[in-house]
N, C-alpha and C. Protein backbone atom coordinates (compact mmCIF):
# COMPACT_ATOMS: atom_id res chain seq x y z
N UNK A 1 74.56 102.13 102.80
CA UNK A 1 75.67 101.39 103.32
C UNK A 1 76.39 102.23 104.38
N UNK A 2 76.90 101.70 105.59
CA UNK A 2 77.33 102.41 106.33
C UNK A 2 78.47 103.16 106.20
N UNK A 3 79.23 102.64 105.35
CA UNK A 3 80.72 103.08 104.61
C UNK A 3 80.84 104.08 104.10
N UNK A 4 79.24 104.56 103.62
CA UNK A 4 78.93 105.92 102.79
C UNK A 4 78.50 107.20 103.91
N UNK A 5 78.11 106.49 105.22
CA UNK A 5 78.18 107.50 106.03
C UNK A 5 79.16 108.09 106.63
N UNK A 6 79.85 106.92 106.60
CA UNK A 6 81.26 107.57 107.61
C UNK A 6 82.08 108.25 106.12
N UNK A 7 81.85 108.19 104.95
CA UNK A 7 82.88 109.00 104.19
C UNK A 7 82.06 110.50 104.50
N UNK A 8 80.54 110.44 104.10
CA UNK A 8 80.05 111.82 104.81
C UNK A 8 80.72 112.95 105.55
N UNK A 9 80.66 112.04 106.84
CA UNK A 9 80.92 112.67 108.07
C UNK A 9 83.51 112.79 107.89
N UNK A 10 83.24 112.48 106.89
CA UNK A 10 84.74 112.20 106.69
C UNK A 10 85.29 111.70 107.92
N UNK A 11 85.19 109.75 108.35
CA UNK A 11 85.34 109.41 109.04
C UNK A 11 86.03 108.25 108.07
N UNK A 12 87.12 108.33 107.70
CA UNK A 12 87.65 107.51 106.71
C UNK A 12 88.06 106.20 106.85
N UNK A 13 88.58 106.28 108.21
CA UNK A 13 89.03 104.56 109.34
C UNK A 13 87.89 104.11 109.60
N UNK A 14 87.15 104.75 109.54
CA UNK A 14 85.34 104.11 110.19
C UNK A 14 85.17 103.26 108.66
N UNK A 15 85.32 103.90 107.34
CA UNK A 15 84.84 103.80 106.58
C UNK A 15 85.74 102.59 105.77
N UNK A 16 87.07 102.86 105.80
CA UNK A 16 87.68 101.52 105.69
C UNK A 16 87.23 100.55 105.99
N UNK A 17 86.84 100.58 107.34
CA UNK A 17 86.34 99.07 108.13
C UNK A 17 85.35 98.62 107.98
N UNK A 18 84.47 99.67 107.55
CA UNK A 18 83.11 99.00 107.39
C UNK A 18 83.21 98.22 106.08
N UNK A 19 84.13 99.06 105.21
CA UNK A 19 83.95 98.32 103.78
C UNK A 19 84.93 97.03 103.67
N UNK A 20 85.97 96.95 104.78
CA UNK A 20 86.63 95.85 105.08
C UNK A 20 85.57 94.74 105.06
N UNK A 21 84.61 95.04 106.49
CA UNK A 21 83.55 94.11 106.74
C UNK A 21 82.57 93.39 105.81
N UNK A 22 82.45 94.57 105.08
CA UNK A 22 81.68 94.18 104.02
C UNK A 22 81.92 92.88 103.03
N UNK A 23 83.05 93.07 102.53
CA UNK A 23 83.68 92.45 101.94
C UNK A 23 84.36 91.14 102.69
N UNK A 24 84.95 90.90 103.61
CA UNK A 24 84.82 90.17 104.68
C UNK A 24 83.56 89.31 104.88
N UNK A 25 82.75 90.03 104.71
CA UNK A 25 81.32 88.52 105.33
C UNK A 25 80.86 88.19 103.77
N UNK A 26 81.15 88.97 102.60
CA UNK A 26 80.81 88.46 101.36
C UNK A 26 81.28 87.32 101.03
N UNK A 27 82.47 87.23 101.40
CA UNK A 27 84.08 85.94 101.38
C UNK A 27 83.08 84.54 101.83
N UNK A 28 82.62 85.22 103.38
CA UNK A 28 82.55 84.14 103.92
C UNK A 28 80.83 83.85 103.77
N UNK A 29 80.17 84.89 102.77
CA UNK A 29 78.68 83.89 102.73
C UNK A 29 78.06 83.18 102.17
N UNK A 30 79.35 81.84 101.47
CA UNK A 30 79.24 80.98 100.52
C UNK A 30 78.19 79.81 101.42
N UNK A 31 78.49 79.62 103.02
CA UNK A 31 77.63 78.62 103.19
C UNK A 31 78.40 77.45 103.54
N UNK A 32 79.90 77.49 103.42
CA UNK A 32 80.00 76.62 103.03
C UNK A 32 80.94 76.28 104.69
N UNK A 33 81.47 75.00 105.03
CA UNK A 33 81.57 74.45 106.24
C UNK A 33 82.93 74.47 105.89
N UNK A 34 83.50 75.91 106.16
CA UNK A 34 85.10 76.18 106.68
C UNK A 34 85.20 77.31 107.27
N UNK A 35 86.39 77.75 108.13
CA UNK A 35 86.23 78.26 109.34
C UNK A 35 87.60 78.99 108.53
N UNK A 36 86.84 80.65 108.77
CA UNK A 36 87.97 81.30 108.20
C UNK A 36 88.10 82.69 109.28
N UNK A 37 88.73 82.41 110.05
CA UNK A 37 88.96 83.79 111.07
C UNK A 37 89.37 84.77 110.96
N UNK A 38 90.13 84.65 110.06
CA UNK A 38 91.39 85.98 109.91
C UNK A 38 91.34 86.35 108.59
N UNK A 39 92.19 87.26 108.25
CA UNK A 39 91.68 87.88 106.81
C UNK A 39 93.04 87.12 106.05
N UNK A 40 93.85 86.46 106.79
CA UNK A 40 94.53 85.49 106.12
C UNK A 40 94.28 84.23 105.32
N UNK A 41 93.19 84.17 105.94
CA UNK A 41 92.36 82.72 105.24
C UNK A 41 91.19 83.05 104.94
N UNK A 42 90.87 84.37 104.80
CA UNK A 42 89.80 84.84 103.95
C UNK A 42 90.39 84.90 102.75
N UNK A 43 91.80 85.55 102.35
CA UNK A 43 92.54 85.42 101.65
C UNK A 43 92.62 84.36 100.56
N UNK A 44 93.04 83.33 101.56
CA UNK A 44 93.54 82.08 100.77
C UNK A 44 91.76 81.47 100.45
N UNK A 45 91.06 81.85 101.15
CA UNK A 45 89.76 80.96 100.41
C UNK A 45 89.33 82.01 98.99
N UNK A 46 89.67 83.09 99.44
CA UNK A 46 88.97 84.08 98.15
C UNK A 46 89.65 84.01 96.86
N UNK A 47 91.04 83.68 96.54
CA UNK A 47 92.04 82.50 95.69
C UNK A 47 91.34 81.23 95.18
N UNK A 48 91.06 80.76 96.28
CA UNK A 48 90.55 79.26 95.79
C UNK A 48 89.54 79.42 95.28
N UNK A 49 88.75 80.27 95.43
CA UNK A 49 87.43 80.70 94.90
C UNK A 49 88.01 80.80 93.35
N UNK A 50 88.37 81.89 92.67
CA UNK A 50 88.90 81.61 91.52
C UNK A 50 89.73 83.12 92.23
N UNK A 51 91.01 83.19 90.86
CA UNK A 51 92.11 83.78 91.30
C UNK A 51 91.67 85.83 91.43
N UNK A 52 90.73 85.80 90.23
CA UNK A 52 89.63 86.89 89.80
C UNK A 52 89.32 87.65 91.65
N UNK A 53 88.65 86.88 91.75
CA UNK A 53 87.97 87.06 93.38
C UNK A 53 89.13 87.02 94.26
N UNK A 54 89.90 86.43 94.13
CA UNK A 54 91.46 86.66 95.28
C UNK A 54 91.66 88.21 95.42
N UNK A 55 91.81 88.64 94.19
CA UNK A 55 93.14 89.46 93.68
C UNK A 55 92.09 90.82 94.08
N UNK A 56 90.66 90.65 93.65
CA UNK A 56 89.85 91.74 94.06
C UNK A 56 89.35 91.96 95.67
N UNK A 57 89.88 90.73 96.68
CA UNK A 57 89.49 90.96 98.06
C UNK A 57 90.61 91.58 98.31
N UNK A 58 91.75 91.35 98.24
CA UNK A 58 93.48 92.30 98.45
C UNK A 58 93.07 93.84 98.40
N UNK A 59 92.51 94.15 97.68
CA UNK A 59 92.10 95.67 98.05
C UNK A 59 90.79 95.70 99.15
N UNK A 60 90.77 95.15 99.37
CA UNK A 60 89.67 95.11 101.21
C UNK A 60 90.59 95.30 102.46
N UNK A 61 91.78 94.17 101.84
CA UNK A 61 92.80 94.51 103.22
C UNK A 61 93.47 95.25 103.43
N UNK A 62 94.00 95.55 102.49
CA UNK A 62 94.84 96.92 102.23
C UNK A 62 93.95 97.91 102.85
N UNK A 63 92.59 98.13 102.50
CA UNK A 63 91.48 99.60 103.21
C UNK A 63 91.50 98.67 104.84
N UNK A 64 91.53 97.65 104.96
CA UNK A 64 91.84 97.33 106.45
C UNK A 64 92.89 97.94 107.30
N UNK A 65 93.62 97.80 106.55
CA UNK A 65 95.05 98.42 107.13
C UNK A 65 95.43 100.22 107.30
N UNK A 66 94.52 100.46 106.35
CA UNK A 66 93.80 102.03 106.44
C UNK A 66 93.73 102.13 107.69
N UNK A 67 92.52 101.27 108.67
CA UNK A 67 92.15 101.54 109.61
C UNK A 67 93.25 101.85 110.32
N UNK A 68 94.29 101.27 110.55
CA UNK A 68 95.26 101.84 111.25
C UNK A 68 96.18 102.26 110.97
N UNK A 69 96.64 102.92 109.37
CA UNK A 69 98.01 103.56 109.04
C UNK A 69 96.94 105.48 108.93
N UNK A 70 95.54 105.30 108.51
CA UNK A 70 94.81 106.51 108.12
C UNK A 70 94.94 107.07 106.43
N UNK A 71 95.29 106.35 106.03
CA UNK A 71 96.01 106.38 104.29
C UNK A 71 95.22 106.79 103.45
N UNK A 72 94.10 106.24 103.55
CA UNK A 72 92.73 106.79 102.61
C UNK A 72 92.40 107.87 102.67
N UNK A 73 91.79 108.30 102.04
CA UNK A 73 90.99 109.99 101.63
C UNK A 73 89.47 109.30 100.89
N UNK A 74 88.97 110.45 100.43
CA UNK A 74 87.54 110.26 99.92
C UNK A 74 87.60 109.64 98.76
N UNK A 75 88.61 109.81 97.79
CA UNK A 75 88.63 109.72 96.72
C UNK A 75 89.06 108.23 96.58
N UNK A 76 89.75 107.62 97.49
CA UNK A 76 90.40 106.39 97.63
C UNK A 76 89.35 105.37 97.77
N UNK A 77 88.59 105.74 98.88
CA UNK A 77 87.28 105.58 99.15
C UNK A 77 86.42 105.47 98.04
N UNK A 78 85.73 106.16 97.46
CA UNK A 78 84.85 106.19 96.48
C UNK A 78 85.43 104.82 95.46
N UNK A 79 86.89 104.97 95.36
CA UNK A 79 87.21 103.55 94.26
C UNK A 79 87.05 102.26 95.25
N UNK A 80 86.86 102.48 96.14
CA UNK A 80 86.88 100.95 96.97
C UNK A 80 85.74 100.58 96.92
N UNK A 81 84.73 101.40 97.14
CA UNK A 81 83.23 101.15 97.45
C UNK A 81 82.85 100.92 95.97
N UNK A 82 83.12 101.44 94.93
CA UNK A 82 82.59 100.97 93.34
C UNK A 82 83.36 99.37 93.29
N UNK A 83 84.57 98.83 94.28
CA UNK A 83 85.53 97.74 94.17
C UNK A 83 84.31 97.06 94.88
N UNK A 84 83.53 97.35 96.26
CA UNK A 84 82.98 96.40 96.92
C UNK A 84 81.70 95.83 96.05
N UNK A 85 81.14 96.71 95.19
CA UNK A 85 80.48 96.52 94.28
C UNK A 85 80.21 95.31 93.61
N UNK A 86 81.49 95.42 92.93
CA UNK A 86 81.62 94.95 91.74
C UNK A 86 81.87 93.40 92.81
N UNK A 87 82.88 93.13 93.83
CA UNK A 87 82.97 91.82 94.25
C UNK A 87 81.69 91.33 94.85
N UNK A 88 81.03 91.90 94.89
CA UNK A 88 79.33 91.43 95.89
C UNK A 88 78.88 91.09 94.32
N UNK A 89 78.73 91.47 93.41
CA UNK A 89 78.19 91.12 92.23
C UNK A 89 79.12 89.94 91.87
N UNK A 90 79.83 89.87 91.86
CA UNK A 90 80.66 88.98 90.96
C UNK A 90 80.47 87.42 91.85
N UNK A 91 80.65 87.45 93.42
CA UNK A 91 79.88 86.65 94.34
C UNK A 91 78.81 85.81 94.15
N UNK A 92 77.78 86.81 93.97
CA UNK A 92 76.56 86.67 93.59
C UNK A 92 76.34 85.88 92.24
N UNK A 93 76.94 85.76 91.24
CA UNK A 93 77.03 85.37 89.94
C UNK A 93 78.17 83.90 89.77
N UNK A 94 79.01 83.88 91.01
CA UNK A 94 79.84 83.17 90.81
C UNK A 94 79.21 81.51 91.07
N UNK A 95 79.22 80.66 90.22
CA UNK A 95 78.56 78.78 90.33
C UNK A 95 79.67 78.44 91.07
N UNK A 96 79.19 77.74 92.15
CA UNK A 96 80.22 76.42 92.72
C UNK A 96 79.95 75.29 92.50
N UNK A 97 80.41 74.09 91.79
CA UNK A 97 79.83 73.18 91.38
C UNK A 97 80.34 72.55 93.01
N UNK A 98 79.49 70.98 92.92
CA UNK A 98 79.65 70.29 94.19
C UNK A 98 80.96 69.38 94.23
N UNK A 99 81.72 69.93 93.16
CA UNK A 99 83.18 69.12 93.53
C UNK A 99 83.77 70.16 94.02
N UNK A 100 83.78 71.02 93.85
CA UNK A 100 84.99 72.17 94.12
C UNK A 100 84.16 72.33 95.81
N UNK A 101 82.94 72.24 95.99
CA UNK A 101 82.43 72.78 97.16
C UNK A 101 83.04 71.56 98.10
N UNK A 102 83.61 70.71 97.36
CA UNK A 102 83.95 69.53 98.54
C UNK A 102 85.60 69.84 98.46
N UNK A 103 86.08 70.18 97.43
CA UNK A 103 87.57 70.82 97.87
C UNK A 103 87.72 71.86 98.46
N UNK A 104 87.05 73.14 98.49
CA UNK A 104 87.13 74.03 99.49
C UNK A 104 86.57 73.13 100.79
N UNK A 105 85.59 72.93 101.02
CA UNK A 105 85.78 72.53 102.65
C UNK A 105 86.62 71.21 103.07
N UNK A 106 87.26 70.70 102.28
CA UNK A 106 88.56 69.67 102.45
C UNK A 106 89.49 70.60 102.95
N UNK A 107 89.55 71.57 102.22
CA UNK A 107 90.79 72.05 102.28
C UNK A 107 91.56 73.18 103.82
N UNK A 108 92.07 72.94 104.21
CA UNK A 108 92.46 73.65 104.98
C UNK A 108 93.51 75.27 104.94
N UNK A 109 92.76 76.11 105.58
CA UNK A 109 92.95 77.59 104.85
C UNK A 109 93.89 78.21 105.54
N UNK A 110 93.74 77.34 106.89
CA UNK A 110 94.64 78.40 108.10
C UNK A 110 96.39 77.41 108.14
N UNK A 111 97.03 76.71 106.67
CA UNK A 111 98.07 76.29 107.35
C UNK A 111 98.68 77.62 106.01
């Protein structure tokens, strides 16, 4: 993972972001036909998803915001990347039945 290189090279804003990203395109690789630009309505879809998955993308943005306050260290790091983990698994495992898949893309994320 690239996130593990830049902690390497102790490139920690590199490494935030990548694991931002990470987590970021996990949000959005349900498939499903809504348009989520910002990590504001990555937000609100990762909620609607169930509250579980909300509450565990909030620590993605927060290491986003790393990127530009520099806040993280290695050690901060290391718990985010066992965090990106666990939400790529939990993703992966999570059923959408075809009603809820028709209320998330009903629903509008960006008001």
């Amino acid at each position: 993972m690239l996130s593990k290189l830049f902690m390497k090279i102790e490139d920690y804003r590199l490494a935030c972001e990548a694991l931002w990203g990470c987590a970021s395109l996990a949000i959005q690789e349900r498939r499903l036909n809504v348009e989520l630009p910002s990590s504001v309505e990555r937000r609100r879809f990762a909620f609607a998803l169930s509250r579980d998955i909300g509450r565990r993308f909030t620590v993605f943005e927060m290491c986003n915001f790393s990127f530009y306050t520099n806040d993280y260290n290695a050690h901060d790091l290391s718990v985010v990347f066992m965090d990106a983990k666990e939400l790529i698994q939990l993703l992966r495992e999570f059923q959408l039945s075809d009603e809820k898949r028709k209320e998330l893309e009903s629903d509008n994320f960006m008001e």
